[in-house]
C-alpha atoms as a PDB file:
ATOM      1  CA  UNK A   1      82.198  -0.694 -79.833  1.00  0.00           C
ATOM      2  CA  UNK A   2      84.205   0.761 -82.925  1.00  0.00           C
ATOM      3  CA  UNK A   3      81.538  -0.190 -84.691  1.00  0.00           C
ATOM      4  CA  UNK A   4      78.325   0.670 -82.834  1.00  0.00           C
ATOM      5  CA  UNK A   5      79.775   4.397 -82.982  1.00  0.00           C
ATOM      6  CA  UNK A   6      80.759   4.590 -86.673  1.00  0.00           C
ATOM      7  CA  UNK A   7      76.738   3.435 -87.328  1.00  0.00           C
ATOM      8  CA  UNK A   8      75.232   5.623 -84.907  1.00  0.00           C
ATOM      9  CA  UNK A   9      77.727   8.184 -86.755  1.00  0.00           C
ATOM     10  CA  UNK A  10      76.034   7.298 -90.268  1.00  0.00           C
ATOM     11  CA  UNK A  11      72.885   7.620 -88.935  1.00  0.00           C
ATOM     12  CA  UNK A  12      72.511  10.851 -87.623  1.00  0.00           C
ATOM     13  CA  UNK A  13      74.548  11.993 -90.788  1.00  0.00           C
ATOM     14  CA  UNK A  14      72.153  10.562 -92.913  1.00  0.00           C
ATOM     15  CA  UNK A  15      69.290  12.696 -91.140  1.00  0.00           C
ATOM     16  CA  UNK A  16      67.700   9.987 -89.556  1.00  0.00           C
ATOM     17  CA  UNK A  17      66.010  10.585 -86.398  1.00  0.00           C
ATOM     18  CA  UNK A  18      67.443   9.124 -83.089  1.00  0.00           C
ATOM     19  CA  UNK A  19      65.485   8.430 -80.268  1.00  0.00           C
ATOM     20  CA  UNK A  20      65.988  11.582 -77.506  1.00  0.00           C
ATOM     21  CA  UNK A  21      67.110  14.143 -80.313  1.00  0.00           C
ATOM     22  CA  UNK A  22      64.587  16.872 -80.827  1.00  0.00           C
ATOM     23  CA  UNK A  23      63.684  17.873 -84.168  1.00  0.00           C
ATOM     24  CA  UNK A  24      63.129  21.791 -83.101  1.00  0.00           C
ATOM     25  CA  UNK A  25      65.115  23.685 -85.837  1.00  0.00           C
ATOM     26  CA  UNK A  26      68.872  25.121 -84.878  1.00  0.00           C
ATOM     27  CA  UNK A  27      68.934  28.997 -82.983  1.00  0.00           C
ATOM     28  CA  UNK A  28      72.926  29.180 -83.677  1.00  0.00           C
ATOM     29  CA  UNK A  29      75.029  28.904 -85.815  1.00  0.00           C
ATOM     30  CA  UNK A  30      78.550  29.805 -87.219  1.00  0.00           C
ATOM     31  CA  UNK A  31      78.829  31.552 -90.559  1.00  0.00           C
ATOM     32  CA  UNK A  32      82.179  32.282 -91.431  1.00  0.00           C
ATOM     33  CA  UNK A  33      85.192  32.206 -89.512  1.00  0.00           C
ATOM     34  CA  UNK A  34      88.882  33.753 -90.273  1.00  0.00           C
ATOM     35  CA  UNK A  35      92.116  33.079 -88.546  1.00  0.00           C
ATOM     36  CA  UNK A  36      94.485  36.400 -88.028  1.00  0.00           C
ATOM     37  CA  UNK A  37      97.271  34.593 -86.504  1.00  0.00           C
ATOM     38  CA  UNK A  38      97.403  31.579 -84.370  1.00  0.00           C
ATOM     39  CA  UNK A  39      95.686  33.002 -81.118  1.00  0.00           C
ATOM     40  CA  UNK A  40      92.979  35.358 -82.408  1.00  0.00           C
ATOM     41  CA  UNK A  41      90.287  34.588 -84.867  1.00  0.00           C
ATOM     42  CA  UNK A  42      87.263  36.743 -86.698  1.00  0.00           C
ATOM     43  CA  UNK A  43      83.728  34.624 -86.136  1.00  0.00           C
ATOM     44  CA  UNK A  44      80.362  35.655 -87.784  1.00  0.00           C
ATOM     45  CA  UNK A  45      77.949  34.025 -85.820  1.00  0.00           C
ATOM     46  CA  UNK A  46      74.089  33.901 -86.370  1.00  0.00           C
ATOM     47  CA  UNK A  47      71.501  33.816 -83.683  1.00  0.00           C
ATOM     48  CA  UNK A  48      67.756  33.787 -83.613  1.00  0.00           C
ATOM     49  CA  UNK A  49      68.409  35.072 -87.853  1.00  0.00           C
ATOM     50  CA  UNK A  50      70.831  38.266 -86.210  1.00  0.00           C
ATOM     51  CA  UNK A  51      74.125  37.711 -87.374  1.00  0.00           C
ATOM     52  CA  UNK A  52      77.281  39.093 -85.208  1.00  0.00           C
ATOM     53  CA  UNK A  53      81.142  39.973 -85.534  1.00  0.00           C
ATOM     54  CA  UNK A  54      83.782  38.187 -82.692  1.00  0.00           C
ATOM     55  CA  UNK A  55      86.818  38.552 -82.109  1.00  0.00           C
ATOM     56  CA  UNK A  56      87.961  35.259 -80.428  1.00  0.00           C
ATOM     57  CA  UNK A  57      91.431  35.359 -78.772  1.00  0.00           C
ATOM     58  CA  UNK A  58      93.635  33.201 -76.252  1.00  0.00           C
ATOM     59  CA  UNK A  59      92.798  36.050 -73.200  1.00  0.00           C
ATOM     60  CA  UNK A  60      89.270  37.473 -74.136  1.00  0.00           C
ATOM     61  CA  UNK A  61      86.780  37.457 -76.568  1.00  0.00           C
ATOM     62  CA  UNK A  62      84.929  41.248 -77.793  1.00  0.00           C
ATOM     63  CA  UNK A  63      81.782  41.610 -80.494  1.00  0.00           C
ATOM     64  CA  UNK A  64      82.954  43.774 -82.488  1.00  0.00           C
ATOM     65  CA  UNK A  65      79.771  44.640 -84.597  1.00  0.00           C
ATOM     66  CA  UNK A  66      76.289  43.118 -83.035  1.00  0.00           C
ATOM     67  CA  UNK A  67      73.539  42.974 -85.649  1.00  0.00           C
ATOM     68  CA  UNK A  68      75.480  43.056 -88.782  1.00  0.00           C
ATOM     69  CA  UNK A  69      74.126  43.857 -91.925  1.00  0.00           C
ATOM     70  CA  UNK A  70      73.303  40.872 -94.281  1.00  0.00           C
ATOM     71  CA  UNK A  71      74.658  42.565 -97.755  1.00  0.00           C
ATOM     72  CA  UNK A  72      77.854  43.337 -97.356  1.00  0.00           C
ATOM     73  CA  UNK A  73      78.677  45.041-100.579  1.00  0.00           C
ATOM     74  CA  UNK A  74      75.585  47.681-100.433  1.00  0.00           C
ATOM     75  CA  UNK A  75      78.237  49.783 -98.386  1.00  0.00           C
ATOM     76  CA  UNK A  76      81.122  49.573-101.396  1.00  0.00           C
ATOM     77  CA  UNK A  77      81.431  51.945-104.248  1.00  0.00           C
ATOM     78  CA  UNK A  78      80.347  50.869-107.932  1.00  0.00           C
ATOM     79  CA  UNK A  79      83.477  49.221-109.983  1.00  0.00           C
ATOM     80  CA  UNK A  80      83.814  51.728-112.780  1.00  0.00           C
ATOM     81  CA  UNK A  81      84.722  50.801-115.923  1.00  0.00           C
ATOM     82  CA  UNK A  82      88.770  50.839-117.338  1.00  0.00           C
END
């Protein structure tokens, strides 16, 4: 059995298709993720090419920022020289 799964495993790592998988590409996924502390954590997610701020905690989860922008250094000031 240990066996059967550790194939099937290196198959579908490998990129090979598997009979009943669709080959549609992925809407979702996860960019970046940050823990703050052991309950709440910062998620960039991207969805249908929008990406989006979370903040995932134990109680509730919030978007902080939907639709973020891609470049996130066009908003900081140029280094000047020392």
């Amino acid at each position: 059995m240990g066996l059967m799964g550790y194939a099937l495993k290196y198959v579908n790592l490998q990129g090979l298709k598997l009979p009943g998988k669709s080959q549609r590409p992925q809407r979702l996924a996860v960019v970046e993720t940050l823990a703050l502390d052991l309950r709440r954590r910062l998620v960039i997610v991207r969805c249908d090419g929008k990406e989006h701020l979370l903040l995932l905690g134990a109680n509730q989860d919030i978007v902080v920022e939907a639709n973020l922008d891609k470049n996130p250094t066009a908003d900081l000031p140029p280094k000047s020289a020392i």
